[in-house]
PDB file of N, CA and C in Angstrom:
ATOM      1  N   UNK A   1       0.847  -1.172   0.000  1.00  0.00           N
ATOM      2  CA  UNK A   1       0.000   0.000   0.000  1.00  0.00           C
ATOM      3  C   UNK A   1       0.897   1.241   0.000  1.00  0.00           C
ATOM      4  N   UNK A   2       0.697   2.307  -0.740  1.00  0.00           N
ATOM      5  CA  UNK A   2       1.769   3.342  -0.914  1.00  0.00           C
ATOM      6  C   UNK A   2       0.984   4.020   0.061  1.00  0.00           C
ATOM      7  N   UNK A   3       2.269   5.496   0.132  1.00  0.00           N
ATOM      8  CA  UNK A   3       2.048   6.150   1.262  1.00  0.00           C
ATOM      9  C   UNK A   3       0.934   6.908   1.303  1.00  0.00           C
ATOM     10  N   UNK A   4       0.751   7.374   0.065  1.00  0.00           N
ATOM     11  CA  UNK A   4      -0.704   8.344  -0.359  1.00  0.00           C
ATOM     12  C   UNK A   4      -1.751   7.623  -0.093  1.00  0.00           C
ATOM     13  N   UNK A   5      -2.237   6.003  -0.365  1.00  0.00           N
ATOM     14  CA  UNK A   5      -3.367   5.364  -0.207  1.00  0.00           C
ATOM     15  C   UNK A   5      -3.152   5.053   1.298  1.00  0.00           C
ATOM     16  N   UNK A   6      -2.097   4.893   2.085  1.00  0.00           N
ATOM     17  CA  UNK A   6      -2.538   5.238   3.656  1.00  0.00           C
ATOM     18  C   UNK A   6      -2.897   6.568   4.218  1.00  0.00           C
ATOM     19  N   UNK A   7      -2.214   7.711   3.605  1.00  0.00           N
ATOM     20  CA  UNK A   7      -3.008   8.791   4.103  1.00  0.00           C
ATOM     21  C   UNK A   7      -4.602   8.992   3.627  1.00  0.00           C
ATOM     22  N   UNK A   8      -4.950   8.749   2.335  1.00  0.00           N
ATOM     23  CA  UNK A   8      -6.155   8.853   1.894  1.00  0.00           C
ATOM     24  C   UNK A   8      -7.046   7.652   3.030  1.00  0.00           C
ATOM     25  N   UNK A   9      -6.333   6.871   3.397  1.00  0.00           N
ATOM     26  CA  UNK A   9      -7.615   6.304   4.347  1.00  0.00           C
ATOM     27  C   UNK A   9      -7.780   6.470   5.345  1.00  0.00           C
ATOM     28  N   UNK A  10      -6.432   7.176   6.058  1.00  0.00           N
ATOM     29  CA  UNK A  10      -6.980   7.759   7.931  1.00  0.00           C
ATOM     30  C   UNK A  10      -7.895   8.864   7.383  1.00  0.00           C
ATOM     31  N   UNK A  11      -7.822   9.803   6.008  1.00  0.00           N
ATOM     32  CA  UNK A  11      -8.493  11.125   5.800  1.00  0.00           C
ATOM     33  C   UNK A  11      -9.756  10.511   5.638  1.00  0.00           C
ATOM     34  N   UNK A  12     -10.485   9.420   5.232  1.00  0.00           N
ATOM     35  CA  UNK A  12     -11.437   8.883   4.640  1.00  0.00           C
ATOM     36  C   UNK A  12     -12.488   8.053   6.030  1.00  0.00           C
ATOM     37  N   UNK A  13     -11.008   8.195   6.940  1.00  0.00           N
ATOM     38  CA  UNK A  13     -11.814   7.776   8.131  1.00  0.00           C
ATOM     39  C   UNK A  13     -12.294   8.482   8.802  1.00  0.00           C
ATOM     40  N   UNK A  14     -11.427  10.137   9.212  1.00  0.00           N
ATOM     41  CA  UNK A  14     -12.145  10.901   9.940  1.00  0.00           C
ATOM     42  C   UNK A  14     -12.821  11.941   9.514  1.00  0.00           C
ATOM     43  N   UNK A  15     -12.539  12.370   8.009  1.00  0.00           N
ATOM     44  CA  UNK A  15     -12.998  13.326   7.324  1.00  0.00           C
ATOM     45  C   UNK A  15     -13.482  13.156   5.765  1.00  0.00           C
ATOM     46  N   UNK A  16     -13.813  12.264   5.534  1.00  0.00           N
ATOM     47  CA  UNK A  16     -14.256  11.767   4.644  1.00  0.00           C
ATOM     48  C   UNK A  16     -14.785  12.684   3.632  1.00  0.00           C
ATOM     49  N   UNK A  17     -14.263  12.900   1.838  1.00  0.00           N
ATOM     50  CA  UNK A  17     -15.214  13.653   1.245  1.00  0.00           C
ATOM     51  C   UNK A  17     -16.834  13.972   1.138  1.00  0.00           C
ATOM     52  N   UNK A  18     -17.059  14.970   0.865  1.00  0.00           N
ATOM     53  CA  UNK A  18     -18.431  14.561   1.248  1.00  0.00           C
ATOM     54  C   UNK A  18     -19.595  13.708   0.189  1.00  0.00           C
ATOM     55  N   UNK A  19     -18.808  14.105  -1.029  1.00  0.00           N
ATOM     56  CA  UNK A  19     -19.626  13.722  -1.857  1.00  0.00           C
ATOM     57  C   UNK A  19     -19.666  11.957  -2.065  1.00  0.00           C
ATOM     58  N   UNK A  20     -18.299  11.501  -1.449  1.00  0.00           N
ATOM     59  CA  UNK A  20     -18.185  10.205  -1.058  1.00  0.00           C
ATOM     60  C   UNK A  20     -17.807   9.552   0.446  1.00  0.00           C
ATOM     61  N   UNK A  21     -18.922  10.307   1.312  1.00  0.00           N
ATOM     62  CA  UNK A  21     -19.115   9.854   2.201  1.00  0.00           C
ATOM     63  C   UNK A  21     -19.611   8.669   2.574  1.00  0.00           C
ATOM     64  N   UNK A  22     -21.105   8.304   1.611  1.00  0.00           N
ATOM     65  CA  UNK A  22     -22.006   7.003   2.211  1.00  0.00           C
ATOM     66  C   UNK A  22     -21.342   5.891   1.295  1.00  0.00           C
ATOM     67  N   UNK A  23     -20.420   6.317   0.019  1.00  0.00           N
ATOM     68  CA  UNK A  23     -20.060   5.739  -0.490  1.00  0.00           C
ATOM     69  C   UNK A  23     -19.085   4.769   0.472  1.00  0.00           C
ATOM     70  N   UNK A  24     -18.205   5.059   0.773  1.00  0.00           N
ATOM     71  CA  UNK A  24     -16.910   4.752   1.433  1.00  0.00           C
ATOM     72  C   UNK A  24     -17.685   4.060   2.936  1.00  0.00           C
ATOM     73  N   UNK A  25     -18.321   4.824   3.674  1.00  0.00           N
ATOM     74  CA  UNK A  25     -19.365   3.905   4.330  1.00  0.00           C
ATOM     75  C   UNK A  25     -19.601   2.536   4.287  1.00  0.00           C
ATOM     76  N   UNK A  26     -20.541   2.426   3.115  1.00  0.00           N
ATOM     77  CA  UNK A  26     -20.949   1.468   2.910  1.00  0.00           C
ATOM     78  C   UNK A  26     -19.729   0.030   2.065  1.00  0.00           C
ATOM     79  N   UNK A  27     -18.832   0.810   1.614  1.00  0.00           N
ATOM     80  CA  UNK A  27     -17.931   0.039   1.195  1.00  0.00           C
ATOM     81  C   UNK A  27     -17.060  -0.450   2.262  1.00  0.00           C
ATOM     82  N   UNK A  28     -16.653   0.092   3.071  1.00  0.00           N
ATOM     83  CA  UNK A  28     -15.464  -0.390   4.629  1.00  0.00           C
ATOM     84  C   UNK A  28     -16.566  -1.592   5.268  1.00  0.00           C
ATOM     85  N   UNK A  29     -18.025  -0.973   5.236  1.00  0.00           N
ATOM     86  CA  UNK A  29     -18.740  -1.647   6.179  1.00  0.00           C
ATOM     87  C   UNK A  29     -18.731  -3.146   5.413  1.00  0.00           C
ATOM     88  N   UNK A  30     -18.745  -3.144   4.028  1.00  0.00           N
ATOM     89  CA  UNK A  30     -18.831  -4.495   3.438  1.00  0.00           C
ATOM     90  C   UNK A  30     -17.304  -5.069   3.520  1.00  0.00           C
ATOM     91  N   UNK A  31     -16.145  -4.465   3.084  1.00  0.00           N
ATOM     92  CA  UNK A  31     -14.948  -5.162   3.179  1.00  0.00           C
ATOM     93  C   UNK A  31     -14.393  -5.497   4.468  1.00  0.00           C
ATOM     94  N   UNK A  32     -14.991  -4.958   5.536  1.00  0.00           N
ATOM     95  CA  UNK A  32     -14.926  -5.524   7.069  1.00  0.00           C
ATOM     96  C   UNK A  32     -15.613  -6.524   7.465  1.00  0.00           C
ATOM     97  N   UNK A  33     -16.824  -6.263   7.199  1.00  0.00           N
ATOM     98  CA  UNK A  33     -17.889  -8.174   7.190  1.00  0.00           C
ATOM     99  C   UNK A  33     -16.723  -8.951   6.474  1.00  0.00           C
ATOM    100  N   UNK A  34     -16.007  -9.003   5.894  1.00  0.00           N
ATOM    101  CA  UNK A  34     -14.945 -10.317   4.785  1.00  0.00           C
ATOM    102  C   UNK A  34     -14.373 -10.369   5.382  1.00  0.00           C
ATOM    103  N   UNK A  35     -13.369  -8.979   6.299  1.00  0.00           N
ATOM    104  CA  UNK A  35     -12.448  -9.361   7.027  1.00  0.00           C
ATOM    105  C   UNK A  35     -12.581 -10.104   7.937  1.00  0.00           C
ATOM    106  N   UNK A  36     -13.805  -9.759   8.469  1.00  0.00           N
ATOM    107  CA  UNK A  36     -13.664 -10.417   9.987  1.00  0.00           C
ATOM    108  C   UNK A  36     -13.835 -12.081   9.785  1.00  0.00           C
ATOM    109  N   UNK A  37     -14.260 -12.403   8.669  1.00  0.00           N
ATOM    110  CA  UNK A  37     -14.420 -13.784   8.506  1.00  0.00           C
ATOM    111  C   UNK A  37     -13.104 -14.465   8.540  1.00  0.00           C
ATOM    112  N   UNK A  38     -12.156 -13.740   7.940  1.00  0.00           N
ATOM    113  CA  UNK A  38     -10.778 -14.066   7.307  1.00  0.00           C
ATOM    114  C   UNK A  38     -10.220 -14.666   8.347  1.00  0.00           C
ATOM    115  N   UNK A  39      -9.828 -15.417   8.212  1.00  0.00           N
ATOM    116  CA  UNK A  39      -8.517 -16.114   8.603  1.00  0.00           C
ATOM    117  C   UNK A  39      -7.084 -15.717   9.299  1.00  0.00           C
ATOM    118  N   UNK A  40      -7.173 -14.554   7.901  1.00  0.00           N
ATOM    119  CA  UNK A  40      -5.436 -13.725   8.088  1.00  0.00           C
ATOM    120  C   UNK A  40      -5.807 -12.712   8.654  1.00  0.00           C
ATOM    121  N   UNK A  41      -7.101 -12.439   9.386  1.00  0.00           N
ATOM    122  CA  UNK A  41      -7.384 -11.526  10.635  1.00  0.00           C
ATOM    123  C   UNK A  41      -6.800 -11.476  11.777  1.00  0.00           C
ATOM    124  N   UNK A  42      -6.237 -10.295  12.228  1.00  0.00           N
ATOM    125  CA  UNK A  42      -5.268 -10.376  13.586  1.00  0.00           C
ATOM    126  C   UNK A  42      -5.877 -11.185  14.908  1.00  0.00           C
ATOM    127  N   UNK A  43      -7.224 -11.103  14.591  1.00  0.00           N
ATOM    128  CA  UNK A  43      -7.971 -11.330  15.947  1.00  0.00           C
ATOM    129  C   UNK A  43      -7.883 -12.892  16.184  1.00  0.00           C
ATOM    130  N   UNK A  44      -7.184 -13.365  15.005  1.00  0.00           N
ATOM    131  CA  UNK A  44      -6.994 -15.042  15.749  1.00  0.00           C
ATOM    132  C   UNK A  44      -5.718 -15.029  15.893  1.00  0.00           C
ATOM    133  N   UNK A  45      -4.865 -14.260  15.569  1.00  0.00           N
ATOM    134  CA  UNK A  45      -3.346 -14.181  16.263  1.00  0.00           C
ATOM    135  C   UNK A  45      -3.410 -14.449  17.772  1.00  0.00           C
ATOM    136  N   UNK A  46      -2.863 -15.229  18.743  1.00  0.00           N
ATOM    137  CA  UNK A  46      -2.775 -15.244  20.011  1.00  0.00           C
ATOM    138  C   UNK A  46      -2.014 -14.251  20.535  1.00  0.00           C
ATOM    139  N   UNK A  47      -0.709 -13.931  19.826  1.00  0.00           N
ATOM    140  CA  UNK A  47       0.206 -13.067  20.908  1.00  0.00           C
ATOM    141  C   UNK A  47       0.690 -12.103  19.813  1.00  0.00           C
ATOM    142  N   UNK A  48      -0.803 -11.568  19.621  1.00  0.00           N
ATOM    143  CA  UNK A  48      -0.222 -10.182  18.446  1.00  0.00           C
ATOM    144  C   UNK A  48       0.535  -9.032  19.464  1.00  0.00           C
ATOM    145  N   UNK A  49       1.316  -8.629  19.328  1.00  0.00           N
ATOM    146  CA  UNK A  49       1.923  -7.175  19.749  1.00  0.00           C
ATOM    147  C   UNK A  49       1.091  -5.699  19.349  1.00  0.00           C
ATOM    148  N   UNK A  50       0.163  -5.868  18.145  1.00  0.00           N
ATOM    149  CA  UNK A  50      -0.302  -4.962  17.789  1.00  0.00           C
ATOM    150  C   UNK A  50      -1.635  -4.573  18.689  1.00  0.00           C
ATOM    151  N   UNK A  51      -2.318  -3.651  18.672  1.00  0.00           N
ATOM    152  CA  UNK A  51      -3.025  -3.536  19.107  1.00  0.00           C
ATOM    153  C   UNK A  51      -4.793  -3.167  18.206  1.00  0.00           C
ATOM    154  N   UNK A  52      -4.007  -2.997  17.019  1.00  0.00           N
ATOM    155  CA  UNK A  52      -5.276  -2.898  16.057  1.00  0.00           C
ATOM    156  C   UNK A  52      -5.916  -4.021  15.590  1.00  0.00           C
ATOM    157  N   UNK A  53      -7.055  -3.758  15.044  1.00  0.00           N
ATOM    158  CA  UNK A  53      -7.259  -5.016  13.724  1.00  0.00           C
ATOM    159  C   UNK A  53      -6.656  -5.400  12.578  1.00  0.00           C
ATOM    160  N   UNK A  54      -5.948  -5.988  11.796  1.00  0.00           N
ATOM    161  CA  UNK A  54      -4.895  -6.019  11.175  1.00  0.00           C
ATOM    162  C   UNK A  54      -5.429  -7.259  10.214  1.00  0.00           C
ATOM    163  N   UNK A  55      -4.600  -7.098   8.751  1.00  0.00           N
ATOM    164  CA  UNK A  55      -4.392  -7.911   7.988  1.00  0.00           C
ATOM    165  C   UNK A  55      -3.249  -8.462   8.313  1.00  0.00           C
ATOM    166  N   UNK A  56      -2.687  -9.894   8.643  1.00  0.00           N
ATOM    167  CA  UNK A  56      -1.650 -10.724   8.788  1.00  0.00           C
ATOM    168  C   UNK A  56      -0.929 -10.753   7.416  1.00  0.00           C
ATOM    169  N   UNK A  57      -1.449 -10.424   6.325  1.00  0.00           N
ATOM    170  CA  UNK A  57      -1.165 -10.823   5.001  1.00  0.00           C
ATOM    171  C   UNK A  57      -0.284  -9.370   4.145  1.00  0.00           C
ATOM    172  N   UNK A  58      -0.612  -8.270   4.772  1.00  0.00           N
ATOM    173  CA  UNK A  58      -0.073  -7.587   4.057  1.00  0.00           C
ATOM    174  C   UNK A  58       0.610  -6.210   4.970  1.00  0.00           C
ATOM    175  N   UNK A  59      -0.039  -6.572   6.552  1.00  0.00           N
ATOM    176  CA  UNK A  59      -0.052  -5.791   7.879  1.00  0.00           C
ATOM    177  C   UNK A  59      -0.909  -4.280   8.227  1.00  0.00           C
ATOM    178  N   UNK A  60      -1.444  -4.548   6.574  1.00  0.00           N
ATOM    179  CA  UNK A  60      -2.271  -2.890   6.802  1.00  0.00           C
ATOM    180  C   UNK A  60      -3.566  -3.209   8.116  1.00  0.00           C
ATOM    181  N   UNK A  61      -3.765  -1.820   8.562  1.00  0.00           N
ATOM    182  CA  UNK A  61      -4.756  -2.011   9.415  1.00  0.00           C
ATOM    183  C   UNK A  61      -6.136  -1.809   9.032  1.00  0.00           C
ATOM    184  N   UNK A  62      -7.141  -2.387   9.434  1.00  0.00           N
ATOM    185  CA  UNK A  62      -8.648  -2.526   8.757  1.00  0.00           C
ATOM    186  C   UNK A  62      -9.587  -1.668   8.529  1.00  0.00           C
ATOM    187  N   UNK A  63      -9.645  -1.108   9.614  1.00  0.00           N
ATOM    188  CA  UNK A  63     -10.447   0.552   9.701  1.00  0.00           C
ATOM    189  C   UNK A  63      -9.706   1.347   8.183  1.00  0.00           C
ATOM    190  N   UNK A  64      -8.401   1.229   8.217  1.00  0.00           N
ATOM    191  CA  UNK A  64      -8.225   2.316   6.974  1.00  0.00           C
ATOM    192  C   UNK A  64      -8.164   1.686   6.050  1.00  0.00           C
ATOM    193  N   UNK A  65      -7.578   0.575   5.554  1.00  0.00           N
ATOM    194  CA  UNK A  65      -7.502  -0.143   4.525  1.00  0.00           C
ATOM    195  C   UNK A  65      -8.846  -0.338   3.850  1.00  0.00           C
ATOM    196  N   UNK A  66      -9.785  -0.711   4.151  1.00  0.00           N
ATOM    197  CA  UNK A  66     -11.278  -0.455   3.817  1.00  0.00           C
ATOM    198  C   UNK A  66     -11.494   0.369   3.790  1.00  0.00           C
ATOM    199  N   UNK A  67     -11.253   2.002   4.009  1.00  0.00           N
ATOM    200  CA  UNK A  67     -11.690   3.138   3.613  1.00  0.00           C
ATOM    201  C   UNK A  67     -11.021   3.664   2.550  1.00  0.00           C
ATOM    202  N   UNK A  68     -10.221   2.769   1.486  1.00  0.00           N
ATOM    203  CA  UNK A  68      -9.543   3.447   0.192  1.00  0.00           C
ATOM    204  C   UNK A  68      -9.913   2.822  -0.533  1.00  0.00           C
ATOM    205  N   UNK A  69     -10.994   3.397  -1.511  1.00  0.00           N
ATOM    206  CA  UNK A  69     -11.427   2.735  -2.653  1.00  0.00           C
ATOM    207  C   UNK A  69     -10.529   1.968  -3.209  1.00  0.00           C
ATOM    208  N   UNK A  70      -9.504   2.626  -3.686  1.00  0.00           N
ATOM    209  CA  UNK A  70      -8.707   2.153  -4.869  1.00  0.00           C
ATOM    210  C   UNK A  70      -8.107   1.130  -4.305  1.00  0.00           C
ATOM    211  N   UNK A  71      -8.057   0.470  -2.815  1.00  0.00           N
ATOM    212  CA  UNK A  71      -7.018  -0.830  -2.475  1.00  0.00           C
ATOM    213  C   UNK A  71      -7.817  -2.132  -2.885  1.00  0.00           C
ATOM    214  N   UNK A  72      -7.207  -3.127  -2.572  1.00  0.00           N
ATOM    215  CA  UNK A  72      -7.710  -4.110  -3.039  1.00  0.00           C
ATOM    216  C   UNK A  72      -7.163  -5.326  -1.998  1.00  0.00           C
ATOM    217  N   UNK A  73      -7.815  -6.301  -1.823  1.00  0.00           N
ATOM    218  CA  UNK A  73      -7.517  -7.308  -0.662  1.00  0.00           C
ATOM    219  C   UNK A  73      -6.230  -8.161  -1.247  1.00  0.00           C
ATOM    220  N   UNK A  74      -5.421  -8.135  -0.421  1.00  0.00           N
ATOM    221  CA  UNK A  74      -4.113  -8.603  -1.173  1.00  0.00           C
ATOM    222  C   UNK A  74      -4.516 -10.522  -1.486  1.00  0.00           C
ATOM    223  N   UNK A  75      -5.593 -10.888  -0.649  1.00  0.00           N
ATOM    224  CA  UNK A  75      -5.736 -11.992  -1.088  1.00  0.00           C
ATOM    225  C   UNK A  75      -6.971 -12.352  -2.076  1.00  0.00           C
ATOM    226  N   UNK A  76      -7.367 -11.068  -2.558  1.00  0.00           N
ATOM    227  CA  UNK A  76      -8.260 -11.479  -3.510  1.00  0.00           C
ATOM    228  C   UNK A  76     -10.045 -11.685  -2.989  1.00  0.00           C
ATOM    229  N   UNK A  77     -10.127 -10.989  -1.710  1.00  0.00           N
ATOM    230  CA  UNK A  77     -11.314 -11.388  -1.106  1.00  0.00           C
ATOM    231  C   UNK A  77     -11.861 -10.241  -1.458  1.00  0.00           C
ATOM    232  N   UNK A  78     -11.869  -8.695  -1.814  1.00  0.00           N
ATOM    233  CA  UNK A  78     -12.427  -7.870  -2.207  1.00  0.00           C
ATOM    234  C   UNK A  78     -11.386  -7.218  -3.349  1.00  0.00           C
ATOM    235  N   UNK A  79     -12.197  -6.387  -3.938  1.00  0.00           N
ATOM    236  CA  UNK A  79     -11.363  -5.673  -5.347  1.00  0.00           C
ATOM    237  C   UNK A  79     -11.499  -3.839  -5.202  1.00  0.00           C
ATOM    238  N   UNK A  80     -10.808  -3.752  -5.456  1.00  0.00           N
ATOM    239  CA  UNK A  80     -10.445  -1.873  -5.730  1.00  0.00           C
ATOM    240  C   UNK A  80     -11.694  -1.763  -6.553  1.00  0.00           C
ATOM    241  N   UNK A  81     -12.269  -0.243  -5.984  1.00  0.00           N
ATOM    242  CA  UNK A  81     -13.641   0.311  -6.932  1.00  0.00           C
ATOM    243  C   UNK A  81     -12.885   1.844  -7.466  1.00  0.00           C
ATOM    244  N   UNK A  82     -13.350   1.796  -8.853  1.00  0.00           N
ATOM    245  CA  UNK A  82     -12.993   2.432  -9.333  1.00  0.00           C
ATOM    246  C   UNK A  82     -14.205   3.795  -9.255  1.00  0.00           C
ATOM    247  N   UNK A  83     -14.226   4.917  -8.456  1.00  0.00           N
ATOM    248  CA  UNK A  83     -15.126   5.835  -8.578  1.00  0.00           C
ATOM    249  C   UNK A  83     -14.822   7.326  -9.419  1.00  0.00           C
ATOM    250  N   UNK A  84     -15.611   7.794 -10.306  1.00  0.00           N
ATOM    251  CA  UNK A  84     -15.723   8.717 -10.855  1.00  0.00           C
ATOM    252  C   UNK A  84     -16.281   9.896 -10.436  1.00  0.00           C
ATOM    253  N   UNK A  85     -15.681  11.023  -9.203  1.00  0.00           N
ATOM    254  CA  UNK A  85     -16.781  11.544  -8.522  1.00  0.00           C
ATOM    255  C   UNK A  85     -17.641  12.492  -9.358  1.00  0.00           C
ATOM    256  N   UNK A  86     -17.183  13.028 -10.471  1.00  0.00           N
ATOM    257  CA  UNK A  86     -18.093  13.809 -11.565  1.00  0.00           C
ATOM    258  C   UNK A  86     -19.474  13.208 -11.872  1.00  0.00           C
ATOM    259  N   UNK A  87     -19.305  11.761 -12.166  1.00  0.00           N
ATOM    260  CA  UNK A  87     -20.381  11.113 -12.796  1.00  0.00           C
ATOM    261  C   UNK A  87     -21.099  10.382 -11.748  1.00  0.00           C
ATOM    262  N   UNK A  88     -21.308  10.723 -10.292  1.00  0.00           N
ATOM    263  CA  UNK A  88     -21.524   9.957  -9.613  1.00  0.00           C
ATOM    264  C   UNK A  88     -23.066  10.384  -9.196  1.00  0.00           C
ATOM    265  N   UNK A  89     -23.221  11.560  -9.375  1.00  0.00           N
ATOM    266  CA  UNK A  89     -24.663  12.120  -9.272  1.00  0.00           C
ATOM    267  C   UNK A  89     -25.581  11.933 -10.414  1.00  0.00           C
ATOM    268  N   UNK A  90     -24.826  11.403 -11.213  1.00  0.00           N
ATOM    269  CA  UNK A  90     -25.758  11.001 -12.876  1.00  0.00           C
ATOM    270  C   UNK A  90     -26.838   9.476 -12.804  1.00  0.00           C
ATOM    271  N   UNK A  91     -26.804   8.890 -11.727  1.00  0.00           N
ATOM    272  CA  UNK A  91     -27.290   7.473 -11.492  1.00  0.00           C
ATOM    273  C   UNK A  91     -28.394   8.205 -10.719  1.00  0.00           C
TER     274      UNK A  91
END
């Protein structure tokens, strides 16, 4: 994950654009239901050091990693959305 798509997701967590607010919402809220199923979820680590929720697989943390459209689950359990915010009021 580059450095820009980690800042874009703490910004996406606490200040979220507005025009893709419910967007990003509703997208973390779905790529977190997957996580938590996962496997390579920190929360079955026994003696994690970390203190967040965490991907084991790639170490990003969950809250932000799900708030950047453009990432994608390094194991293939969710995919990068590609949003157009111009054309997004046209639907």
């Amino acid at each position: 994950m580059s450095w820009t798509n980690i800042i874009t997701g703490w910004r996406n967590h606490f200040i979220p654009p507005e025009e893709l607010k419910e967007v990003i919402k509703q997208v973390s809220e779905e790529r977190l239901t997957i996580c938590e199923q996962c496997p390579l979820h920190s929360k079955h680590l026994k003696n994690s050091l970390r203190p967040d929720a965490h991907c084991t697989s790639c170490g990003c943390t969950l809250i932000m990693k799900t708030k950047v459209l453009a990432e994608q689950c390094p194991t293939g359990k969710w995919k990068a959305i590609d949003i157009n915010i111009n054309n997004q009021n046209e639907h």
